[in-house]
C-alpha atoms as a PDB file:
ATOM      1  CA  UNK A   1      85.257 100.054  98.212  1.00  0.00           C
ATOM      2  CA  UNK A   2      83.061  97.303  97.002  1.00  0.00           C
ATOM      3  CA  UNK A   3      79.920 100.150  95.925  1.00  0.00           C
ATOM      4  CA  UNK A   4      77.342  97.966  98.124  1.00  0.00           C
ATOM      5  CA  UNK A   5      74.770  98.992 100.686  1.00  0.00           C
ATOM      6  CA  UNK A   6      76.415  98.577 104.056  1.00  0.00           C
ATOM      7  CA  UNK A   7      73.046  96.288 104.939  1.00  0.00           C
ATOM      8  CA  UNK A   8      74.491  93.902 101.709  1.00  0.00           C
ATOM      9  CA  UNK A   9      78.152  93.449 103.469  1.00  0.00           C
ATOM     10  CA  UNK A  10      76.268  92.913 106.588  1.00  0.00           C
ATOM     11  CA  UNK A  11      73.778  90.781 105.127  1.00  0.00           C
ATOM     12  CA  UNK A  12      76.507  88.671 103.191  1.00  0.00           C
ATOM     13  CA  UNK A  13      79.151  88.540 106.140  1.00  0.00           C
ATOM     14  CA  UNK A  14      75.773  86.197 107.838  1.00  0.00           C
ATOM     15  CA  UNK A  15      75.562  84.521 105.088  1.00  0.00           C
ATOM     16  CA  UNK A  16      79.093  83.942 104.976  1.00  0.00           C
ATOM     17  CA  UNK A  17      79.620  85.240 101.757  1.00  0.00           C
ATOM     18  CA  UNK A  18      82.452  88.146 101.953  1.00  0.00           C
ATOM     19  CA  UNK A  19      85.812  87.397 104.154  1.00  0.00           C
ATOM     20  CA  UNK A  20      85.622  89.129 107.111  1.00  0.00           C
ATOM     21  CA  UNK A  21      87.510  88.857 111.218  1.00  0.00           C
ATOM     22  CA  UNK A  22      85.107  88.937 114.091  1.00  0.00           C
ATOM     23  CA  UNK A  23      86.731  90.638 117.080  1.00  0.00           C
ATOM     24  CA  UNK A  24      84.428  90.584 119.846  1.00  0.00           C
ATOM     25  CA  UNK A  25      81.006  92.314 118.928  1.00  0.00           C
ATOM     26  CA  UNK A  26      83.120  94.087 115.743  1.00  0.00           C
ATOM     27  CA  UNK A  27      83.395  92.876 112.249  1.00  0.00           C
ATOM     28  CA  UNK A  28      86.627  94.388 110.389  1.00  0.00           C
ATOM     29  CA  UNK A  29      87.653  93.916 106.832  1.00  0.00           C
ATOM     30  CA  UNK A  30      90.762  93.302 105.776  1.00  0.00           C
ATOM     31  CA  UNK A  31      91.828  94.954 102.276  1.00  0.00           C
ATOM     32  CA  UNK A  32      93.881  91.898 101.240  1.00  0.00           C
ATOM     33  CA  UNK A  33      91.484  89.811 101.980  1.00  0.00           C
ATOM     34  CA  UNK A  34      88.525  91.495  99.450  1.00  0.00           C
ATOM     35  CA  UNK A  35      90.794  92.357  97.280  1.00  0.00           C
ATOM     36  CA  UNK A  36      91.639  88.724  96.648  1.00  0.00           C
ATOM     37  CA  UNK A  37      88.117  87.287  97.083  1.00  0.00           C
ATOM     38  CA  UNK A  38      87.189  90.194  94.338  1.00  0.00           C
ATOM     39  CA  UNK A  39      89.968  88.323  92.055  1.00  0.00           C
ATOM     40  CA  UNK A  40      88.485  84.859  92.391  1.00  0.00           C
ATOM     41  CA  UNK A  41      85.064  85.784  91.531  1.00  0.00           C
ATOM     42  CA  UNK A  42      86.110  87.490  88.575  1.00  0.00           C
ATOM     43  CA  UNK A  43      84.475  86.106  85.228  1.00  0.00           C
ATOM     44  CA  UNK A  44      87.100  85.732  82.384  1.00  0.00           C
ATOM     45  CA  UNK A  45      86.333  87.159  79.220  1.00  0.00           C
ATOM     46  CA  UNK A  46      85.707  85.176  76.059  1.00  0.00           C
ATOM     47  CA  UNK A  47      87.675  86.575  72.684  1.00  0.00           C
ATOM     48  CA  UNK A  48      85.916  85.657  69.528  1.00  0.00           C
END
């Protein structure tokens, strides 16, 4: 979904980085929830 390494996600889910649930030794990702953290760390484009 997000065209990263799956060592990045894991990397950046340490790091805090990416939204994520723990659920006992699992990590899951919730759709909604990357989906709206891709939104906020969109750049707006500047029109000349």
């Amino acid at each position: 979904m997000l065209g990263l390494s799956v060592n990045t996600v894991y990397c950046w889910v340490c790091q805090k980085r990416i939204p994520y649930l723990k659920i006992g030794r699992l990590t899951k990702f919730s759709k909604e929830d990357i989906n709206n953290w891709i939104e906020k760390k969109k750049v707006a484009a500047i029109t000349v």
